[in-house]
Protein backbone atom coordinates (compact mmCIF):
# COMPACT_ATOMS: atom_id res chain seq x y z
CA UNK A 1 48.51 5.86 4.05
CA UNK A 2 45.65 6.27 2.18
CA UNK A 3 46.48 3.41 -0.66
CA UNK A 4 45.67 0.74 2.08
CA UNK A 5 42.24 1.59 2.84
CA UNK A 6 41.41 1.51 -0.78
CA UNK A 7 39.53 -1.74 -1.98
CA UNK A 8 41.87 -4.07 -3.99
CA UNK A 9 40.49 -3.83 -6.87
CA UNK A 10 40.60 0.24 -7.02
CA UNK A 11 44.47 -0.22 -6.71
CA UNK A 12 44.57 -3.14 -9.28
CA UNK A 13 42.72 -0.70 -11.88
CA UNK A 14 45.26 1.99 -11.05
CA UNK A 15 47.78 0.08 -11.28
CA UNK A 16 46.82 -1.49 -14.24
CA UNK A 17 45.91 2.08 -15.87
CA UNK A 18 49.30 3.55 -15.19
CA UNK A 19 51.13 0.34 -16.99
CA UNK A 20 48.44 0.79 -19.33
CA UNK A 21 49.90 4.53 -20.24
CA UNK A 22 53.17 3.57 -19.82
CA UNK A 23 52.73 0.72 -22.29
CA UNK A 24 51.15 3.53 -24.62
CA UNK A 25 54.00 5.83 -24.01
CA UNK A 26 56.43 2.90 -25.15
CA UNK A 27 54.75 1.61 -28.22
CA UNK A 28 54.73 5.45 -28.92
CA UNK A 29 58.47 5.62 -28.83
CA UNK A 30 59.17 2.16 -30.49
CA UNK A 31 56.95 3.50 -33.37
CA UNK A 32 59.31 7.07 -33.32
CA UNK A 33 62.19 5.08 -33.50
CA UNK A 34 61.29 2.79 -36.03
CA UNK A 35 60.07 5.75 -37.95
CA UNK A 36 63.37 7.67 -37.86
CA UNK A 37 65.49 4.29 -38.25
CA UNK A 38 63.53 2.91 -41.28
CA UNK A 39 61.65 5.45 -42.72
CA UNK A 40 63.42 8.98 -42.68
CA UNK A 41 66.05 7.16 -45.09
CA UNK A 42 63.72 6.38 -47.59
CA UNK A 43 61.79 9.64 -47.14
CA UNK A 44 64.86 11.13 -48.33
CA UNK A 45 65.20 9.14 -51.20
CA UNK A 46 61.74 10.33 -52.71
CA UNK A 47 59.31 8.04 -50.75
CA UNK A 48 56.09 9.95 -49.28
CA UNK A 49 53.54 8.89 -46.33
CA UNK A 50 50.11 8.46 -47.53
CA UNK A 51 47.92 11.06 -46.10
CA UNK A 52 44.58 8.34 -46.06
CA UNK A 53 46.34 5.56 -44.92
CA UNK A 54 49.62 3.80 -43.08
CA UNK A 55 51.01 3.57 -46.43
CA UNK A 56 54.03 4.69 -48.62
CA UNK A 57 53.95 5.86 -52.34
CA UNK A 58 56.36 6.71 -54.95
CA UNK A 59 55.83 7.82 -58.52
CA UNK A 60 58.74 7.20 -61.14
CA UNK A 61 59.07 8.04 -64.55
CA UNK A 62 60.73 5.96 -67.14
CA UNK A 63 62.61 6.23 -70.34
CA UNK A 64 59.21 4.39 -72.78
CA UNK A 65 56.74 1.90 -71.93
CA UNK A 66 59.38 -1.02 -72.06
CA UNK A 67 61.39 -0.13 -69.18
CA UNK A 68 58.52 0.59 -66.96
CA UNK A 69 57.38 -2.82 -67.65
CA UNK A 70 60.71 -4.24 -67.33
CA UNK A 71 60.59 -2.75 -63.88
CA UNK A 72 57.78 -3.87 -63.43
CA UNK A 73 58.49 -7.28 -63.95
CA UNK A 74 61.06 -7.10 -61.85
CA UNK A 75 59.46 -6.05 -59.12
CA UNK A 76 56.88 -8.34 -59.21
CA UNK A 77 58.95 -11.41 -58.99
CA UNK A 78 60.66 -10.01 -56.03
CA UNK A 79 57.67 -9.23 -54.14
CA UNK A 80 56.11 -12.57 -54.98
CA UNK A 81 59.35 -14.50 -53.38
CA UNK A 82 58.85 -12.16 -50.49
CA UNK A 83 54.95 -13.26 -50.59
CA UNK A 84 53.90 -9.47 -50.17
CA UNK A 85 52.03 -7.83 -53.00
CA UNK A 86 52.88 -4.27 -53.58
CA UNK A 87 49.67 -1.85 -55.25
CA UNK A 88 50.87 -0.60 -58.52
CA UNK A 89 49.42 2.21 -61.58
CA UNK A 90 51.30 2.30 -64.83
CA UNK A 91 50.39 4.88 -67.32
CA UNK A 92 52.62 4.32 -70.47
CA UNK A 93 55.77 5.50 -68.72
CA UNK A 94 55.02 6.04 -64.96
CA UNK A 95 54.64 3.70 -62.45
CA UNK A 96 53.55 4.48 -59.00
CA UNK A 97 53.81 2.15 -56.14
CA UNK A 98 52.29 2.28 -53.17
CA UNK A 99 53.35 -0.50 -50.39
CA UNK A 100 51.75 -1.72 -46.87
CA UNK A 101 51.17 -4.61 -45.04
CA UNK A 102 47.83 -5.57 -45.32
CA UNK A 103 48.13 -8.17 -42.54
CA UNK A 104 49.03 -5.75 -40.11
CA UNK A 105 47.22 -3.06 -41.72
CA UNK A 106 49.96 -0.97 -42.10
CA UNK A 107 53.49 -0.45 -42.48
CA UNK A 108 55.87 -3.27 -41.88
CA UNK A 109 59.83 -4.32 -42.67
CA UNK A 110 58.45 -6.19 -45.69
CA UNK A 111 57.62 -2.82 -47.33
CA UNK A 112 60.52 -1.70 -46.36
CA UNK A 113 62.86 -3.66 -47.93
CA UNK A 114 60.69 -4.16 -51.14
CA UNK A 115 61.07 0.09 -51.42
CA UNK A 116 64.61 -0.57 -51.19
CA UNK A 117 64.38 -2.85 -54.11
CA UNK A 118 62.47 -0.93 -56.16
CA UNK A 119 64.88 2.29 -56.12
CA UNK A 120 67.28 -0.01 -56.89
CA UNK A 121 65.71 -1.99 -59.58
CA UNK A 122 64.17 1.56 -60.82
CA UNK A 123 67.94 2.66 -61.68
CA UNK A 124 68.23 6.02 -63.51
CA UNK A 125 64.21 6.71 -63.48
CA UNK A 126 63.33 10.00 -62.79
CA UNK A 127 61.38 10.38 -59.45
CA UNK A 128 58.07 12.39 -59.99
């Protein structure tokens, strides 16, 4: 066999380059999974993937100025007990958020469940 006359350390790096793919292949999958799990649902409920960055965005529009803060508001205190700070625009009545992680530079469950919140919290807005 021709794997014993190989040095040791050509098998180690073979070795080692093979778990290396396969370790690829299955962050690959955990990061399909997670996608369809967590953020298909949300997709579906208005939420879009940033096309610059591992982020999501959504853009409501409110009844006046005073809701839109109200929601605001809202949402601030929330993400401040959740110690994650969401990006937001507000233009008299539209708000657009746009949430990551930016201690994992990217997408995590905290933006996740602060989304949740915020369609929640956003009530009868209309999604723009």
């Amino acid at each position: 066999n021709d794997a014993f006359l190989e040095k040791p350390s050509q098998r180690i790096r073979t070795e080692c380059s093979l778990h290396a793919r396969s370790s690829r292949y299955s962050s690959f999958q955990r990061r399909i999974s997670w996608q369809r799990t967590f953020l298909e649902p949300l997709i579906d409920s208005g939420w879009k993937v940033s096309s610059d960055r591992d982020a999501i965005f959504k853009e409501f529009k409110f009844k006046d100025f005073n809701e839109a803060f109200g929601v605001l508001t809202r949402v601030a205190l929330m993400a401040e007990k959740m110690d994650h700070h969401p990006e937001f625009f507000c233009i008299y009545r539209t708000v657009k958020f746009t949430l990551m992680s930016h201690d994992v530079n990217g997408l995590s469950t905290r933006d996740i469940k602060l989304a949740k919140f915020i369609d929640e919290a956003s009530g009868s807005a209309t999604i723009c």
